[in-house]
C-alpha atoms as a PDB file:
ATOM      1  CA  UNK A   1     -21.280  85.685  56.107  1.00  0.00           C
ATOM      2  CA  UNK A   2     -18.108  83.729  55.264  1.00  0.00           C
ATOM      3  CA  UNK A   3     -15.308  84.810  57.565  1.00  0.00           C
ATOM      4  CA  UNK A   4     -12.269  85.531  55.191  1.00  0.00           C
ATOM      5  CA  UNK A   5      -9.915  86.450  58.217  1.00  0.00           C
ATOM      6  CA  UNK A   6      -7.748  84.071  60.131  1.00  0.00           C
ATOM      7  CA  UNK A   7      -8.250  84.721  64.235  1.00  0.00           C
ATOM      8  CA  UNK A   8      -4.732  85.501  64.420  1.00  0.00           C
ATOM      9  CA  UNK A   9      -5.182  88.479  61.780  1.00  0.00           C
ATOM     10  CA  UNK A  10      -7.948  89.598  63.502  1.00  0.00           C
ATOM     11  CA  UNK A  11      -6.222  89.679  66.940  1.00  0.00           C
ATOM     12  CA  UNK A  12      -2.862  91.476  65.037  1.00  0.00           C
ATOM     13  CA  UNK A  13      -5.116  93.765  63.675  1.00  0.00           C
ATOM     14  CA  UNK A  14      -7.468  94.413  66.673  1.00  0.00           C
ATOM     15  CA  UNK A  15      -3.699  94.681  68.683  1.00  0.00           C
ATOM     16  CA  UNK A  16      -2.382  97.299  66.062  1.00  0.00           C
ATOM     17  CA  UNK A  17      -5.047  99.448  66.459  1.00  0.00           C
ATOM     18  CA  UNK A  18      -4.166 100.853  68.594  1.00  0.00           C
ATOM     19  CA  UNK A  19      -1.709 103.769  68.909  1.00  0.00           C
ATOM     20  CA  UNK A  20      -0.214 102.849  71.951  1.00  0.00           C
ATOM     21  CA  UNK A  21       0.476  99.453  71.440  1.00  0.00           C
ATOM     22  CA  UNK A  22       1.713 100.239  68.002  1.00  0.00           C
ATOM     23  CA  UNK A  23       4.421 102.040  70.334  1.00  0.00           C
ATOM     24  CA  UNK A  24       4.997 100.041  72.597  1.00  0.00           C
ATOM     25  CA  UNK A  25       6.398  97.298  69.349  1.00  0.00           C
ATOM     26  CA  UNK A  26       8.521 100.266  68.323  1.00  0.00           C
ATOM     27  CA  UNK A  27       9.642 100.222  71.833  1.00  0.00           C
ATOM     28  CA  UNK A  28      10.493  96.665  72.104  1.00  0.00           C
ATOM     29  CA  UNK A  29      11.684  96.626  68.922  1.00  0.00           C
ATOM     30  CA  UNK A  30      14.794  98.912  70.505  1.00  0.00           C
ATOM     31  CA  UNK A  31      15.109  96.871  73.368  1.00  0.00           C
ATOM     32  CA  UNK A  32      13.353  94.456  76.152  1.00  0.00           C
ATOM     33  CA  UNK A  33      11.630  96.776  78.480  1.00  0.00           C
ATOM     34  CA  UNK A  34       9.502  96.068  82.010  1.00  0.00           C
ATOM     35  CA  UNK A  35       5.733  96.766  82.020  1.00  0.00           C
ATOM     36  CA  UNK A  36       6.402  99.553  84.941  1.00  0.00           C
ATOM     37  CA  UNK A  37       9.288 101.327  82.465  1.00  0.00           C
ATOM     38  CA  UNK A  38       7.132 100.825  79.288  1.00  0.00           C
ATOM     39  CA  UNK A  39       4.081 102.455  81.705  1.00  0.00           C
ATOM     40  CA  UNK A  40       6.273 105.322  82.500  1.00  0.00           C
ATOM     41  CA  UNK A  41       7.602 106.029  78.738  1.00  0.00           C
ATOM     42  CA  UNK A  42       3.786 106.043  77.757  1.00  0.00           C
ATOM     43  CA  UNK A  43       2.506 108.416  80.801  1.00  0.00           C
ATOM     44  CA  UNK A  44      -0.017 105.790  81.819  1.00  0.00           C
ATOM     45  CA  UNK A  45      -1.060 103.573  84.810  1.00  0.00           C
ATOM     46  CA  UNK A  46       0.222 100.227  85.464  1.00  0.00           C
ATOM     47  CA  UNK A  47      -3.206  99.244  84.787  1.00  0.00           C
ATOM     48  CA  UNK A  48      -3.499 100.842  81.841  1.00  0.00           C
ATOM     49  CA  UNK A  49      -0.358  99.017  80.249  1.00  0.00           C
ATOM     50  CA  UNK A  50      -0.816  95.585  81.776  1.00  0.00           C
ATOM     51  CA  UNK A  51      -4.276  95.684  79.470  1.00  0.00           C
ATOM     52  CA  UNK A  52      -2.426  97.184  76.598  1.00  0.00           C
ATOM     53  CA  UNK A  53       0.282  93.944  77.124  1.00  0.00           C
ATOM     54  CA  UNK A  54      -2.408  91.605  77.401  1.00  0.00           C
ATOM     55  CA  UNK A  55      -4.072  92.250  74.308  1.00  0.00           C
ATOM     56  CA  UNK A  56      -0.134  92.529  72.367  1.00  0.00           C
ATOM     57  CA  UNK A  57       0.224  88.895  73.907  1.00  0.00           C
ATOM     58  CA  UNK A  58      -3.217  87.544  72.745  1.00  0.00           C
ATOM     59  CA  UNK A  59      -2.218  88.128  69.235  1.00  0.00           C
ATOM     60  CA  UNK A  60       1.617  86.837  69.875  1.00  0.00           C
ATOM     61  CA  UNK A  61       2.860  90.009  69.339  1.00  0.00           C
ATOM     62  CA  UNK A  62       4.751  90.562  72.631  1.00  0.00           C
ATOM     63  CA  UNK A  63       6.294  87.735  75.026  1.00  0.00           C
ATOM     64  CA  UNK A  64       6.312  88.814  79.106  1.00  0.00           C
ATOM     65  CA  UNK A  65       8.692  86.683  81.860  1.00  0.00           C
ATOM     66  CA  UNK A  66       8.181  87.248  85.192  1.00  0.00           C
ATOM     67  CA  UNK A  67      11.687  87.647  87.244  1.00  0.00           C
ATOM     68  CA  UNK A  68      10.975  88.011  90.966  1.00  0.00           C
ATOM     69  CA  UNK A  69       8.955  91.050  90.960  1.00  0.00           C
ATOM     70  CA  UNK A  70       9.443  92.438  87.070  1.00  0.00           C
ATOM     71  CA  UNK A  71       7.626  91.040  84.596  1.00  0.00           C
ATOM     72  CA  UNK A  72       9.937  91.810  81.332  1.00  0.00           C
ATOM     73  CA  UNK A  73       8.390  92.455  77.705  1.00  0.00           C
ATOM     74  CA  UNK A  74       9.977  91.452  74.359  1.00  0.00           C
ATOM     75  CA  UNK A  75       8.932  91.075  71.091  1.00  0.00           C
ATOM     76  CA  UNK A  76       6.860  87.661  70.304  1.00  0.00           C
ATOM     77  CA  UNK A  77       8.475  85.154  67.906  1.00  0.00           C
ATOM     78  CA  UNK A  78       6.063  85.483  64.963  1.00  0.00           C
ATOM     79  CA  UNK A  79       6.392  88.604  62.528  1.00  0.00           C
ATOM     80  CA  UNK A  80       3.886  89.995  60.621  1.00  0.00           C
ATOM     81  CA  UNK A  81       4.584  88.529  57.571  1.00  0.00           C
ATOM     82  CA  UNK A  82       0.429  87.014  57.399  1.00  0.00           C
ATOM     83  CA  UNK A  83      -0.717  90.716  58.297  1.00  0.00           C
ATOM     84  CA  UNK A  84       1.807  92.289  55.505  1.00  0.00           C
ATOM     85  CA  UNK A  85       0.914  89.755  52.623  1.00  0.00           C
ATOM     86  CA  UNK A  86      -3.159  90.681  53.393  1.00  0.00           C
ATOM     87  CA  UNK A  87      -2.232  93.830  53.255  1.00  0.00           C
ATOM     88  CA  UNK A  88      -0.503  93.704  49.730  1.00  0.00           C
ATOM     89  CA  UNK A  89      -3.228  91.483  48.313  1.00  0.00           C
ATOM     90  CA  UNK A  90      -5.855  94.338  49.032  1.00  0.00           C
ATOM     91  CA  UNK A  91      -3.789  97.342  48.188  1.00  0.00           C
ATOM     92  CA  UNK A  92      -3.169  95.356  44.878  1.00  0.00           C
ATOM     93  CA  UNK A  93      -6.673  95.070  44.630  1.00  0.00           C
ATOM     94  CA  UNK A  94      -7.599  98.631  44.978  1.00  0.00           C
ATOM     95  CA  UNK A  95      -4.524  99.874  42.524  1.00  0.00           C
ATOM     96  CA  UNK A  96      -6.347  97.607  39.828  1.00  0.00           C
ATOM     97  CA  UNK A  97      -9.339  99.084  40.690  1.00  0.00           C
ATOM     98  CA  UNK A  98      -8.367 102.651  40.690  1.00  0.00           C
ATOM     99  CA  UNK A  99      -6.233 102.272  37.543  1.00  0.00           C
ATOM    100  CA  UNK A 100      -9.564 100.862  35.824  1.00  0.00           C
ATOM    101  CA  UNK A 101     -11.414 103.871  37.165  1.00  0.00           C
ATOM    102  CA  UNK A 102      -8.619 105.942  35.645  1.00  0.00           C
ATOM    103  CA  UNK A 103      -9.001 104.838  32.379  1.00  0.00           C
ATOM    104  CA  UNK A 104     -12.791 105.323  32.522  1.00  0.00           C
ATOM    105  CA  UNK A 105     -12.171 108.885  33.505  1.00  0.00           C
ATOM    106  CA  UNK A 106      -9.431 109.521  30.479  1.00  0.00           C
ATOM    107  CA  UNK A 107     -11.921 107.949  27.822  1.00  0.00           C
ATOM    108  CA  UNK A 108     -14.972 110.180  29.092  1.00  0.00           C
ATOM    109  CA  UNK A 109     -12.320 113.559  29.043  1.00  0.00           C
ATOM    110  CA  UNK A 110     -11.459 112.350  25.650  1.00  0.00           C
ATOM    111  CA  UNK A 111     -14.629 111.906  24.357  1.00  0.00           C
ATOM    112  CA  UNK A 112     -15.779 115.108  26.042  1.00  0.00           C
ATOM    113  CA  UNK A 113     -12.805 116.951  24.211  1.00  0.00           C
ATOM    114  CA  UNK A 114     -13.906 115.040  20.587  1.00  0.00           C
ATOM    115  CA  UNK A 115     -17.336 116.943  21.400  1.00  0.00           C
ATOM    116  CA  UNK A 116     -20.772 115.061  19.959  1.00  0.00           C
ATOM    117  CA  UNK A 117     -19.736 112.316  17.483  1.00  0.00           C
ATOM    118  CA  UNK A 118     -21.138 113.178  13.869  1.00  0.00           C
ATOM    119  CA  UNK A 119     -24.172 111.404  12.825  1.00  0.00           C
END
């Protein structure tokens, strides 16, 4: 099978997934946060956000600096402009596709309305 993703979209995606890290972006979005604060906003373990972090900084998504004993999130560099334009291309996809199905629907309720065609 041909793969038709880049890695990078398949780590954004496989990082947005996810309904915490899709907060914690929202988060950082508002402002620079530590991993212990962003843990306690999220009622989770240290642990449990370090992972979430990890995988947010495997797709570039989120940058961490370690300062003495706080390690400091912020957003990563790159947008999401490669995720948003695959996204478009497919949801302009399906639009022509249900549009066409559309159009099949109207002609069979029209010819179901003209009732049997006269022979």
């Amino acid at each position: 099978m041909v793969q038709l993703l880049m890695p990078s979209l398949d780590l954004s995606f496989a990082a947005l997934s996810d309904k915490t890290r899709r907060g914690v972006l929202e988060q950082l979005g508002r402002a620079d946060a530590s991993i212990t604060s962003l843990a306690d906003t999220f009622h989770m373990t240290l642990t449990g956000m370090k992972k979430h972090i990890a995988v947010l900084e495997r797709a570039g998504l989120v940058v961490t600096e370690k300062v003495g004993r706080v390690r400091t999130c912020r957003l990563g560099q790159r947008g999401l402009e490669a995720e948003a334009e695959w996204i478009e291309a497919h949801r302009k996809l399906f639009e022509a596709r249900f549009d066409a199905l559309d159009k099949i629907i109207l002609e069979m309720k029209q010819e179901e309305e003209d009732g049997p065609a006269d022979e």
